[in-house]
Protein backbone atom coordinates (compact mmCIF):
# COMPACT_ATOMS: atom_id res chain seq x y z
CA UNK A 1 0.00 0.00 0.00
CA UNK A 2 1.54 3.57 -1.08
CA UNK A 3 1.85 6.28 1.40
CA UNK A 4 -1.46 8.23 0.59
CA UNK A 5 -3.50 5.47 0.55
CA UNK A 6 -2.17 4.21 3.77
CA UNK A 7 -2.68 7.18 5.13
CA UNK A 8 -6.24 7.73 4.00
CA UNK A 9 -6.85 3.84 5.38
CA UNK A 10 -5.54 5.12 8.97
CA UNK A 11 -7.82 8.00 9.29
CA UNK A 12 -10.77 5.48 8.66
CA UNK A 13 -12.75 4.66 12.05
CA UNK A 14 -12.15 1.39 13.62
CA UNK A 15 -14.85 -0.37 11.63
CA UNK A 16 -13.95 0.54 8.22
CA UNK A 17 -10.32 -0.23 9.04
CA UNK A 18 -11.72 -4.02 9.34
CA UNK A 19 -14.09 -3.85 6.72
CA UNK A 20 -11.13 -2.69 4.10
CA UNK A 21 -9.07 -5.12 5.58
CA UNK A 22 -11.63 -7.56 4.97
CA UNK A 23 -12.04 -7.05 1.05
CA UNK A 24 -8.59 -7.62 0.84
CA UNK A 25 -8.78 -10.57 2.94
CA UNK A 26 -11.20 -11.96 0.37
CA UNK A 27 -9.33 -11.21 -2.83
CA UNK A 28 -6.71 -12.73 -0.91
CA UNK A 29 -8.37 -15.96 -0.32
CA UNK A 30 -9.92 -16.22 -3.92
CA UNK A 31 -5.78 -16.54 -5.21
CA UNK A 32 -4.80 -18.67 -2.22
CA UNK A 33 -7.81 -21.48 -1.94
CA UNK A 34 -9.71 -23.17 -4.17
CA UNK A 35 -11.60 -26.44 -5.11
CA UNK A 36 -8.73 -28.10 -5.41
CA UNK A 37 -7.01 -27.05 -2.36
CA UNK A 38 -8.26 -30.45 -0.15
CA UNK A 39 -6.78 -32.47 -3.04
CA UNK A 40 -3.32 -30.66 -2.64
CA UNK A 41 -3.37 -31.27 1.21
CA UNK A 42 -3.60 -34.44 1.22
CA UNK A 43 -1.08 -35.38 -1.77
CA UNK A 44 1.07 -32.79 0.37
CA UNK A 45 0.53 -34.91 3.44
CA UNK A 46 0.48 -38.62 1.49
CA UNK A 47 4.43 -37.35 0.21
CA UNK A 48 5.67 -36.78 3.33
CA UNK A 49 5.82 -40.72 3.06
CA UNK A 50 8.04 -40.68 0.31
CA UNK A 51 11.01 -42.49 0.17
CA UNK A 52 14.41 -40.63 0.20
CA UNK A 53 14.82 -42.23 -3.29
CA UNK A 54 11.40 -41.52 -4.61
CA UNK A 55 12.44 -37.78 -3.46
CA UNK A 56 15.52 -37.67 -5.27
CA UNK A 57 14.06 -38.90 -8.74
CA UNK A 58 10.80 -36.38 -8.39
CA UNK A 59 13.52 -33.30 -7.68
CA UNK A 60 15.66 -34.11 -10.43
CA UNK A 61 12.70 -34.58 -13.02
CA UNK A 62 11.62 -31.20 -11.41
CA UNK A 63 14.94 -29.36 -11.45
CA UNK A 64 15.86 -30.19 -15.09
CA UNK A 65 12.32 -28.62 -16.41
CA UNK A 66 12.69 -25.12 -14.05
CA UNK A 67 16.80 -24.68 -15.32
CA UNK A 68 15.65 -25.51 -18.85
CA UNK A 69 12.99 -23.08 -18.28
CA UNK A 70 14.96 -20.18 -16.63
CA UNK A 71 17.96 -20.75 -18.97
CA UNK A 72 15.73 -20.44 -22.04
CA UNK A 73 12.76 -18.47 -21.03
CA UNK A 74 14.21 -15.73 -18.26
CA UNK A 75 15.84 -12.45 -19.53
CA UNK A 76 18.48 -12.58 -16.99
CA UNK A 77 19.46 -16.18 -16.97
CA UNK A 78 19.31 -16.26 -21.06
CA UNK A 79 21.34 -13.09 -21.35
CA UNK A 80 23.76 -15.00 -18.46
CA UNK A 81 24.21 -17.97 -20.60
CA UNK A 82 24.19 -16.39 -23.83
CA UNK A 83 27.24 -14.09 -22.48
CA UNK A 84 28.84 -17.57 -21.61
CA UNK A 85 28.59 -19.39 -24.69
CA UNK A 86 30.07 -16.25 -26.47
CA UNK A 87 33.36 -16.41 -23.95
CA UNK A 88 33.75 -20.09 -24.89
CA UNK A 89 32.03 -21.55 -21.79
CA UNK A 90 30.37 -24.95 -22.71
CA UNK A 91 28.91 -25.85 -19.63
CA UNK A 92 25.43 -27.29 -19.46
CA UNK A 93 23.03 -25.57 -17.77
CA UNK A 94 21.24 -28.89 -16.81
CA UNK A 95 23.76 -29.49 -13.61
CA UNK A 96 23.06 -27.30 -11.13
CA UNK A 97 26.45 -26.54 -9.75
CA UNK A 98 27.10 -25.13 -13.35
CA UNK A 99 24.79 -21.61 -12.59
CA UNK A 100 26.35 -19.25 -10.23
CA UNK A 101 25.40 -17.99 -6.83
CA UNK A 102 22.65 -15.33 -7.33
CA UNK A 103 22.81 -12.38 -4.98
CA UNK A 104 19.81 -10.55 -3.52
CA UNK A 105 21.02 -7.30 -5.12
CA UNK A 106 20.72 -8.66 -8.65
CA UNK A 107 17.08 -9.12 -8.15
CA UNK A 108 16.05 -5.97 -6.33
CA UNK A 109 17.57 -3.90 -9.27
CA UNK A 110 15.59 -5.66 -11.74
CA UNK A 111 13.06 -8.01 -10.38
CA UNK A 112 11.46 -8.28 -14.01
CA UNK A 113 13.97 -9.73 -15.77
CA UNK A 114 13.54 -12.56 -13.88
CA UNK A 115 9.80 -13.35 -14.79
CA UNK A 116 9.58 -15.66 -17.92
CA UNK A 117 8.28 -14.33 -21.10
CA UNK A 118 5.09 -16.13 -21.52
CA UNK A 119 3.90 -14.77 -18.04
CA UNK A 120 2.55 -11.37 -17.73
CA UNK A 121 2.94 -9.55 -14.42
CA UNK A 122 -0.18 -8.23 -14.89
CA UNK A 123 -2.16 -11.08 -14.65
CA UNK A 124 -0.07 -12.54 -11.11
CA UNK A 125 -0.28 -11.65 -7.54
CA UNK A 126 3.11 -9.10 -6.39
CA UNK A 127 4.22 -9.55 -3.30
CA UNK A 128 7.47 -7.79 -1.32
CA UNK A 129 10.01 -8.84 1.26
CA UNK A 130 9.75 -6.39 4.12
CA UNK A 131 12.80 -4.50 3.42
CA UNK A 132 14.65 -5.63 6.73
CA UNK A 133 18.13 -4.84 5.40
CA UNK A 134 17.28 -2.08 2.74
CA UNK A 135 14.72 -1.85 -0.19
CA UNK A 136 12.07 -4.02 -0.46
CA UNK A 137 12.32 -7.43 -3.54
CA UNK A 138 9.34 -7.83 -5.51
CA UNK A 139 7.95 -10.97 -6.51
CA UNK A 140 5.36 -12.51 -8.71
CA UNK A 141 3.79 -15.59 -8.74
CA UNK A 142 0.58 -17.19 -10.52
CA UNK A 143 -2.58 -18.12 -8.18
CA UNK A 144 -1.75 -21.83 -9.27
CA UNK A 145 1.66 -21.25 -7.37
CA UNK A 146 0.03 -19.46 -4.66
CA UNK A 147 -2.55 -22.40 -4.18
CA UNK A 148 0.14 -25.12 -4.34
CA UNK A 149 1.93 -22.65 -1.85
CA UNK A 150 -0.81 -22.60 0.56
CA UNK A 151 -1.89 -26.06 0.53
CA UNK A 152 1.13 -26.49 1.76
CA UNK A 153 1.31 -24.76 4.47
CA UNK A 154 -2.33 -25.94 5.35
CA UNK A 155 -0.66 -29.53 5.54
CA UNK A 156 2.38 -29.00 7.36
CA UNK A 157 1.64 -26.12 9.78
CA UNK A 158 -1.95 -26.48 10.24
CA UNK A 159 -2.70 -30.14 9.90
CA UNK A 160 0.02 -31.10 12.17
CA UNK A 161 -1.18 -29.09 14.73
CA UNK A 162 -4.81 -30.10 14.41
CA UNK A 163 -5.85 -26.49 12.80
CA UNK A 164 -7.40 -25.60 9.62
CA UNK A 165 -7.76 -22.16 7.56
CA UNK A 166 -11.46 -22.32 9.01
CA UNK A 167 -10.42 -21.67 12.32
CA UNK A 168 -10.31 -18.29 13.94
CA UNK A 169 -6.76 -16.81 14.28
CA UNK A 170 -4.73 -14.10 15.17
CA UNK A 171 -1.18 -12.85 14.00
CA UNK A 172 0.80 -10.63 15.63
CA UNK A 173 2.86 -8.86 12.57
CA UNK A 174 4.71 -6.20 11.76
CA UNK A 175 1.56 -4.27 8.94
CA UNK A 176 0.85 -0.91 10.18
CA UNK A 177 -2.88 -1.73 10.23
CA UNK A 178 -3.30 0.80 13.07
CA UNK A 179 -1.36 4.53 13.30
CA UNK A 180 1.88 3.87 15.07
CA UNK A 181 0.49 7.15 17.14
CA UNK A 182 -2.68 5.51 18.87
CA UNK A 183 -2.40 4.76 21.63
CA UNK A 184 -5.64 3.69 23.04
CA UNK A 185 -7.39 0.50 21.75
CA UNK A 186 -7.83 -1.71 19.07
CA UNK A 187 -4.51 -1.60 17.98
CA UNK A 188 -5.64 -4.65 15.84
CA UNK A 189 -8.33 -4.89 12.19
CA UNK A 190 -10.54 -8.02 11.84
CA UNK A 191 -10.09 -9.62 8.61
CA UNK A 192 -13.18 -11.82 7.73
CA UNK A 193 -12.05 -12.77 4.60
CA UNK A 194 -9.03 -14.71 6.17
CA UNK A 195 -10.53 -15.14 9.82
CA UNK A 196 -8.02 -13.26 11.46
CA UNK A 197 -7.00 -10.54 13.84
CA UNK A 198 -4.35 -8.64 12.75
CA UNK A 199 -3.03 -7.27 15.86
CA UNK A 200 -0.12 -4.36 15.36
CA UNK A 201 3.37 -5.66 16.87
CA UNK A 202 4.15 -1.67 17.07
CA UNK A 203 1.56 -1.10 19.89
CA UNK A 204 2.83 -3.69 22.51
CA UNK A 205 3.43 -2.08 25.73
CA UNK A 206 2.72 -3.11 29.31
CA UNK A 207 -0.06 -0.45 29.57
CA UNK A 208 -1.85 -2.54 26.36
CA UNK A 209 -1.27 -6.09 27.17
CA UNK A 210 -4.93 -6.57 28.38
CA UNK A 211 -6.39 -5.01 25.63
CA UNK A 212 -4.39 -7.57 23.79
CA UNK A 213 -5.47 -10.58 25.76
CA UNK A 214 -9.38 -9.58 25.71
CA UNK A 215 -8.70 -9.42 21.83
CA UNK A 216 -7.44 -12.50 21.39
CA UNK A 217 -10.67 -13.93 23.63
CA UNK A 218 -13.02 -11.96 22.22
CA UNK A 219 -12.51 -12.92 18.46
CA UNK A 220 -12.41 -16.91 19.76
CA UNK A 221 -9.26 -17.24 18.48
CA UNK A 222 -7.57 -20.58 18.12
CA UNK A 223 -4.30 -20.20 16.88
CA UNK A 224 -1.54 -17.52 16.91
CA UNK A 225 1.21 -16.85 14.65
CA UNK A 226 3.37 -14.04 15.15
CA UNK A 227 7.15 -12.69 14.88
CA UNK A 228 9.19 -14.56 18.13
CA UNK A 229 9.84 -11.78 19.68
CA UNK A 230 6.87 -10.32 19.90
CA UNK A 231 4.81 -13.36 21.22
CA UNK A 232 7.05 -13.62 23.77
CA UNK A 233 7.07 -10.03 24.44
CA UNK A 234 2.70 -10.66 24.83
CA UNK A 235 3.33 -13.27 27.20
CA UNK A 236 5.80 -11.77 28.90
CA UNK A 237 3.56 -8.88 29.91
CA UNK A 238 0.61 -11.43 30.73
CA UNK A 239 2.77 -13.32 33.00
CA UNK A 240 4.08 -9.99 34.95
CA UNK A 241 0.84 -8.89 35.10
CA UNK A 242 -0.62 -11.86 36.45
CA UNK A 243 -3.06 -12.03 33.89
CA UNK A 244 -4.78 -15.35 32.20
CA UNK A 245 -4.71 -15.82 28.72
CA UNK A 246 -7.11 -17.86 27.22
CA UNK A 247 -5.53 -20.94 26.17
CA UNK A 248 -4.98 -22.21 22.72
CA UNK A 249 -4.06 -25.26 20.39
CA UNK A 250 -0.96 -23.93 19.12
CA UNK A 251 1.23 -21.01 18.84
CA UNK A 252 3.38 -20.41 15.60
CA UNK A 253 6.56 -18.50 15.26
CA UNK A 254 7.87 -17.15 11.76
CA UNK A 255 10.47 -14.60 10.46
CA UNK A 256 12.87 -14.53 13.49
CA UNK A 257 14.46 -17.03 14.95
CA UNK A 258 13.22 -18.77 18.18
CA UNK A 259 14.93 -19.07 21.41
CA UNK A 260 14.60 -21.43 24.21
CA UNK A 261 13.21 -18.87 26.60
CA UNK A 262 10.88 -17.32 24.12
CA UNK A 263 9.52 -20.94 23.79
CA UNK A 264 9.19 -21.38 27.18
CA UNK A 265 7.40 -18.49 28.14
CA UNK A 266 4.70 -18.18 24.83
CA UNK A 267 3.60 -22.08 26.25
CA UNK A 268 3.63 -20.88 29.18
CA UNK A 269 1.23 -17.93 29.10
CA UNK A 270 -1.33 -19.42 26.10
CA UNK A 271 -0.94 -23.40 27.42
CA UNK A 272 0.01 -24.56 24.10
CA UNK A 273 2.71 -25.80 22.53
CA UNK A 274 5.01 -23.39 20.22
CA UNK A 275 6.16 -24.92 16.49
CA UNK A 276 8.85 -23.22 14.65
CA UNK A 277 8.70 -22.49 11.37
CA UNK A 278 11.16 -21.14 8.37
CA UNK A 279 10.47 -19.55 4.81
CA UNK A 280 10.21 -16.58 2.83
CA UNK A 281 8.40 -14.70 0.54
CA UNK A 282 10.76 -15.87 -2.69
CA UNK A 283 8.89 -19.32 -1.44
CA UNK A 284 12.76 -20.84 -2.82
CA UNK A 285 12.63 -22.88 0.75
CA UNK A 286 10.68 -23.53 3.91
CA UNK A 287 10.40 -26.03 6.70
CA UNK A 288 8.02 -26.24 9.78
CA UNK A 289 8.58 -28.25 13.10
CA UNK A 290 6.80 -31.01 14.19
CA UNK A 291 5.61 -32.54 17.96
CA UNK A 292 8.91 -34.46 17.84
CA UNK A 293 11.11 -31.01 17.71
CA UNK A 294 12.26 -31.29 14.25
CA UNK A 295 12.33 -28.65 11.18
CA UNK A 296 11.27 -30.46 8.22
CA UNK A 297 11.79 -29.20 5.07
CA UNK A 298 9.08 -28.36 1.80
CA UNK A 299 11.36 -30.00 -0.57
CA UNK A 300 8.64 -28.77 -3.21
CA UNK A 301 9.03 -25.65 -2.68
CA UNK A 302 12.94 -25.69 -3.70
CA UNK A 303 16.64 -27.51 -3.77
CA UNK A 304 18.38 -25.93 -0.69
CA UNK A 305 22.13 -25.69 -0.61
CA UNK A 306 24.78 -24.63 2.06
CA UNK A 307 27.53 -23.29 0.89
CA UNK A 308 31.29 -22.22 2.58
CA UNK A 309 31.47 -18.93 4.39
CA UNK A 310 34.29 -18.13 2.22
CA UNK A 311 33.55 -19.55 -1.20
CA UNK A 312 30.68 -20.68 -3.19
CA UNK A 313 31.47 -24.36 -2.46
CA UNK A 314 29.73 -26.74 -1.01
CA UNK A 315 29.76 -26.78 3.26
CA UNK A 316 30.17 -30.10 4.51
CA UNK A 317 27.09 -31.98 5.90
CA UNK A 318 26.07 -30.86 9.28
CA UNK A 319 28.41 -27.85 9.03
CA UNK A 320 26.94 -24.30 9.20
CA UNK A 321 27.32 -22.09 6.25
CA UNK A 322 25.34 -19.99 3.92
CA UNK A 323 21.92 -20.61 2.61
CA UNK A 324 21.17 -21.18 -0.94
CA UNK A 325 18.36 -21.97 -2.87
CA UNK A 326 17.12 -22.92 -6.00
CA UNK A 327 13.08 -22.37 -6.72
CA UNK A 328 11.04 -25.71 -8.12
CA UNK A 329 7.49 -24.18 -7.23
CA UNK A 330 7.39 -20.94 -8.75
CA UNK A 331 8.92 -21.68 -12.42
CA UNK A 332 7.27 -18.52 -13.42
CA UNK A 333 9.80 -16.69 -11.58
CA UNK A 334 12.44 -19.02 -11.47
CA UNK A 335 15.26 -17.94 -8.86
CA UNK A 336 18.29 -20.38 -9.33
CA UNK A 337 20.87 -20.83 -6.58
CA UNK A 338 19.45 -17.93 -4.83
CA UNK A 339 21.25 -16.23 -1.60
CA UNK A 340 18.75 -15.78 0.83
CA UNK A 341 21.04 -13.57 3.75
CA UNK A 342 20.46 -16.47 5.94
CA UNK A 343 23.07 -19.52 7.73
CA UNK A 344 21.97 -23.17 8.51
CA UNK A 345 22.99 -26.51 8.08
CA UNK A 346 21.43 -29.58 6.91
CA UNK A 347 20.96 -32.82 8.95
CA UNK A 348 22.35 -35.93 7.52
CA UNK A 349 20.49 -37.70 4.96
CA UNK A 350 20.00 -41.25 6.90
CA UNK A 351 18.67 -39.04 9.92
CA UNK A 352 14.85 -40.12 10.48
CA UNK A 353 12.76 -38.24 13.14
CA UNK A 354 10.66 -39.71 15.70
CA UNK A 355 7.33 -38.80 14.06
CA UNK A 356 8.43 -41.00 10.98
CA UNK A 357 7.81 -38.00 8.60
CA UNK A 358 10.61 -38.88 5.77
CA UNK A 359 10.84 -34.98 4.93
CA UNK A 360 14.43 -33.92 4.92
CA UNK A 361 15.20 -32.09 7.70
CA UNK A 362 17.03 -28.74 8.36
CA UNK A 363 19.65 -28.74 11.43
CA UNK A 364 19.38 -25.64 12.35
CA UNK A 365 19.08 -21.98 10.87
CA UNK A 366 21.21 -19.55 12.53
CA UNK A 367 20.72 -16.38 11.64
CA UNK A 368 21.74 -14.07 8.76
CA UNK A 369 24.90 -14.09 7.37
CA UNK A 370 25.54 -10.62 8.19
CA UNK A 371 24.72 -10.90 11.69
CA UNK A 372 27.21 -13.61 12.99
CA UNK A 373 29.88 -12.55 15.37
CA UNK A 374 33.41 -12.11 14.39
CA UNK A 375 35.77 -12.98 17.05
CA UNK A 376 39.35 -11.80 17.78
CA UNK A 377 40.86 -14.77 15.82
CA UNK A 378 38.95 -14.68 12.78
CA UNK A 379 35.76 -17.79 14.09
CA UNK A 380 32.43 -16.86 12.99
CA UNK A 381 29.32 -17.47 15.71
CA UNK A 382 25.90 -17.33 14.85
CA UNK A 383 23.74 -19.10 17.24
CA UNK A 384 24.31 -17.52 20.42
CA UNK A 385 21.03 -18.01 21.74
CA UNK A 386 21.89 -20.69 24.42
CA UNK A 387 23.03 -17.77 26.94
CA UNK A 388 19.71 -16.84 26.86
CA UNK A 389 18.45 -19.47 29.58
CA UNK A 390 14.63 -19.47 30.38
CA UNK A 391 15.11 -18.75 34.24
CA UNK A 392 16.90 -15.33 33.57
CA UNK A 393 14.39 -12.27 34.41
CA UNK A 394 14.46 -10.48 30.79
CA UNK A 395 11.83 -9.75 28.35
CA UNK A 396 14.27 -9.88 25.49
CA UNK A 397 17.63 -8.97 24.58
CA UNK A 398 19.98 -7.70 21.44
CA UNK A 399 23.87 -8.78 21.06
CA UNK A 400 25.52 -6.20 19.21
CA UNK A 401 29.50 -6.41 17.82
CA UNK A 402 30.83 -3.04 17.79
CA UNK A 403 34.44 -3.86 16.97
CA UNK A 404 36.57 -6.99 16.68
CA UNK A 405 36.73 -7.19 20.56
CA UNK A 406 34.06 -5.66 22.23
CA UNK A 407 30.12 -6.89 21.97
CA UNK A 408 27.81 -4.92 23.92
CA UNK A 409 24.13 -6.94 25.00
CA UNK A 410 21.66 -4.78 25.38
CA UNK A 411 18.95 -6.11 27.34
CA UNK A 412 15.57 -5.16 28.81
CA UNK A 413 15.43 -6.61 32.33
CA UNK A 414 11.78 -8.03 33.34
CA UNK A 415 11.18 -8.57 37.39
CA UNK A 416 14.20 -9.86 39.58
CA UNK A 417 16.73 -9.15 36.89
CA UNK A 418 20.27 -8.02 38.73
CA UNK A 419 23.96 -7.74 38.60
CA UNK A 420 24.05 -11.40 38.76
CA UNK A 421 21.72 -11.91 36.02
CA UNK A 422 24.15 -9.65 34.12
CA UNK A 423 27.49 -11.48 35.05
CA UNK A 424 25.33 -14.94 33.96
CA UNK A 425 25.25 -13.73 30.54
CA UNK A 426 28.39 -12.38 29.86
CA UNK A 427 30.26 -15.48 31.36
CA UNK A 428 28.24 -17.36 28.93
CA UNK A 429 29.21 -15.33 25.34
CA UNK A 430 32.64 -15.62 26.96
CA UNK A 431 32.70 -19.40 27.27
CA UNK A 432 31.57 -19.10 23.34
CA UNK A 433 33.44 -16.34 21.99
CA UNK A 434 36.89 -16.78 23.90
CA UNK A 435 38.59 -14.56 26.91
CA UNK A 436 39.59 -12.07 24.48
CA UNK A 437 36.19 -10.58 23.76
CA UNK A 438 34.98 -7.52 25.95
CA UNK A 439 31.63 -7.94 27.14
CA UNK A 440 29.13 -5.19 28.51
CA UNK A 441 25.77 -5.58 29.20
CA UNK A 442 23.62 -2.81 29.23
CA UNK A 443 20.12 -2.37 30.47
CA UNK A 444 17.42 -0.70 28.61
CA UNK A 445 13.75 -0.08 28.13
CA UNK A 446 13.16 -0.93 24.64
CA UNK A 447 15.21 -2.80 21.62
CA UNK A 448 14.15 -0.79 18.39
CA UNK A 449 12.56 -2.75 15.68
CA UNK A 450 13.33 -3.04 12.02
CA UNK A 451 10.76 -0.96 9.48
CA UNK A 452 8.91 -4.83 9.36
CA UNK A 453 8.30 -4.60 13.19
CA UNK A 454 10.93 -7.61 13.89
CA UNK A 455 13.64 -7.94 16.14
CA UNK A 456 16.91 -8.57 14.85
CA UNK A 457 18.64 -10.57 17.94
CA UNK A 458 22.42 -9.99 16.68
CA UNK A 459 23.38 -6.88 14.90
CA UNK A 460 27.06 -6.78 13.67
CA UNK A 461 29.17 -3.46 12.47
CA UNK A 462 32.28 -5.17 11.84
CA UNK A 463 32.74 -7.11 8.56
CA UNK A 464 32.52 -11.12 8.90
CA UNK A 465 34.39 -11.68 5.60
C-alpha cells in the first residue's frame, strides 16, 4: 500500500479499518484457496511418506524442467548464458552446480527480468520482502503457485497441529494496520475474509497487554502466529501482570528465529505448545517443526544448498554455512541458486525423526549471514542463543558487535533481573566467543525494531568476511 493510501486507510474509524481489511482478505483468499485445495493437502501430506529415493528422482525430473525453463525463457538467466557461450564456456546448464550464486542485489535492481516471457505480471499476484536490510524485492507468482503454496502450508503447519484455515486466528505482525500514534485500543483490524485478527506488533506495551489478551478472547481465536519476539514479548507482559490468557491449540513462530526462553514463556502464558517455522516470501525454501522437535523441510518448494562462508562451495554436511536456494514451485519466476542472507545446516540424509515423517530435515538456521559474530581470531558465531536461559528475568535482549573485541548486549530486564543476572550472561558469550572478547551488558527499556516490526537478535558493524 503507497503512502497516501495508507494514510487515508488510517484516518478510517475502527470499523472501516476491518471492513477494508476484509475485502482484501477476500481477494486474498480467492488466489490462495480453491476447489482443489483439499486435493493438494492431502497429496502434500500422502508425500511426506516418500522415500528418500522416490524424493531424489521427483527433484531431479523437477529441477531439469525449471533450469531448462529459466535458462531459455528468463531475460536474466538467457542473457547470463548467452554471455557464456560467447566467452567459450560450454557448460550445461542442466547441472546445477554449473549456474552461479545469485545475490539478492541482482534481483532488487531488476526483479522483471527474472519473470519468464510467456507470463505477464499483470495477470499474477506481487508480493514484497519487508525491506529488513534495505529496499524491499518484488515478486510474482501465478494463483496456481500461490494455491500449491498454501496447501502447503495448510498440511504441514496447520494439519500437524490439528488447525485448519477455518479456524479463527490471530497474528501478531509487523503491517501498520493501526497509526503507530494511537495509543488507546484496538490496535488490531478483523479480517473476515481470512478469519483473522491482525493485531499491530508496534503497539505492545505493558499499559496494552490486556487489551491484547481480551482481543485475542473476544474474536475466539484458536491459533496464533506471530514474529518470536513479539509473542514472547505478549506473554511476557501477561505473565508480569498476572493475567490469564485464554488458552490455545498452538502457537506459531515465523520470520525470526526462536529461542529457548521465548519458547518457554509463549507455552507458558497461552498453554500450548510453540512450532517453529522457516520460509520466505521468494517461497525458494521452507520447513516447519513437528511434535517431535524437528524442522522439516518443503522439498517442493525448492533444492536448498549450504555453501562455505568463504567460497561458493559446497559446506560439509552438518556444518553451518550460507543458505542457498534454488526455486522448483514458482517456475514462473524461477530464482536459481538464490542467496537468501540467511546460515543453517542440513541434517544428515539417513537421519529419520521420531514422528516418521521422511521430509528432509534442516539442522538448524542460525541467523543471517551478516549478523554472525566475528571474534578476535577470525571464528564466525551465529547461534548464540543458548546464553539466553529461560530462568533469567528479561523480556528480550539484542547482542551487538561493535568492533573486533568488544560486543555490547543490550537487554531489557523483566522482574528480579540483577547484577548477577548480568554477570550470567556475559560469562556465557565468553565461554563461546573466547577470553579475548569484551563484554558489557547494558540495560534498557526498549530494543528498536526493524521498518517490518521484527527484532533482529544480533546486529554486527564489523565485517565477517
Amino acid at each position: 500500500m503507497n503512502e497516501a493510501l495508507l494514510s487515508f486507510y488510517h484516518r478510517l474509524p475502527a470499523p472501516l479499518r476491518s471492513l477494508t481489511a476484509s475485502a482484501r482478505g477476500f481477494y486474498l483468499r480467492s488466489w490462495r484457496y480453491g476447489a482443489e485445495t483439499e486435493a493438494l493437502c492431502e497429496e502434500a501430506l500422502e508425500r511426506e511418506r516418500w522415500s528418500p529415493d522416490r524424493w531424489r528422482q521427483w527433484t531431479e525430473e523437477r529441477l531439469a524442467y525449471v533450469l531448462h525453463r529459466a535458462a531459455t525463457a528468463v531475460p536474466y538467466y538467457r542473457a547470463l548464458w548467452q554471455a557464456r557461450r560467447r566467452a567459450g564456456d560450454r557448460a550445461s546448464w542442466d547441472v546445477l552446480a554449473n549456474w552461479p550464486v545469485l545475490p539478492k542485489e541482482a534481483v532488487r535492481s531488476r526483479p522483471e527480468g527474472f519473470v519468464a516471457e510467456d507470463r505477464d505480471t499483470r495477470r499474477m499476484l506481487r508480493e514484497q520482502t519487508s525491506g529488513t536490510t534495505g529496499t524491499p524485492l518484488t515478486f510474482w507468482r501465478t494463483r496456481e503457485t500461490d494455491r500449491a503454496w498454501y496447501a502447503l502450508f495448510e498440511a504441514r503447519v496447520r494439519r500437524w497441529n490439528g488447525i485448519s484455515r477455518r479456524d479463527r486466528w490471530a497474528i501478531l505482525g509487523g503491517q501498520l494496520v493501526v497509526p503507530v500514534v494511537r495509543r488507546i485500543p484496538p490496535f488490531w483490524v478483523w479480517n473476515a475474509g481470512l478469519r483473522q485478527l491482525y493485531m499491530s506488533s508496534y503497539h505492545l506495551a505493558a499499559e496494552n497487554a490486556s487489551a491484547y489478551l481480551r482481543a485475542i478472547a473476544r474474536h475466539r481465536v484458536v491459533y496464533l502466529l506471530g514474529y518470536a519476539s513479539s509473542l514472547c514479548a505478549l506473554a511476557e507482559m501477561a505473565l508480569e501482570k498476572g493475567e490469564e490468557a485464554a488458552p490455545l491449540k498452538v502457537a506459531v513462530s515465523n520470520a525470526e528465529p526462536l529461542y529457548d526462553f521465548q519458547r518457554e514463556r509463549i507455552s507458558r502464558t497461552f498453554r500450548c505448545p510453540v512450532r517453529d517455522t522457516y520460509g520466505m516470501v521468494e517461497i525458494v525454501c521452507a520447513a516447519s517443526e513437528c511434535a517431535s522437535g524437528s524442522l522439516h523441510l518443503w522439498p517442493e518448494a525448492g533444492v536448498t544448498e549450504v555453501v562455505s562462508d568463504a567460497s561458493d562451495e559446497p559446506a560439509a554436511l552438518g556444518e553451518t554455512g550460507r543458505l542457498v536456494s534454488t526455486s522448483l514451485m514458482n517456475a514462473d519466476m524461477p530464482l536459481v541458486r538464490y542467496e537468501s542472507g540467511d546460515r543453517g545446516a542440513l541434517a544428515a540424509s539417513e537421519e529419520v525423526c521420531p514422528c516418521g515423517r521422511l521430509l528432509p530435515l534442516l539442522a538448524r538456521v542460525d541467523g543471517r549471514s551478516d549478523d554472525v559474530i566475528v571474534t578476535p581470531d577470525g571464528r564466525r558465531v551465529g547461534r548464540l542463543d543458548p546464553v539466553f536461559k529461560a530462568d533469567l528475568p528479561i523480556r528480550e535482549a539484542q547482542i551487538v558487535q561493535e568492533s573486533r573485541d568488544l560486543v555490547c548486549v543490550r537487554v531489557v530486564p523483566a522482574a528480579g533481573f540483577g547484577p548477577e543476572h548480568a554477570e550470567r550472561i556475559a560469562e556465557g558469550l565468553r565461554l563461546r566467543l573466547g577470553p579475548e572478547m569484551q563484554i558489557v551488558v547494558e540495560p534498557v527499556t526498549a530494543i528498536p525494531r526493524t521498518r517490518a516490526g521484527k527484532l533482529r537478535g544480533v546486529v554486527s558493524r564489523v565485517s565477517a568476511r
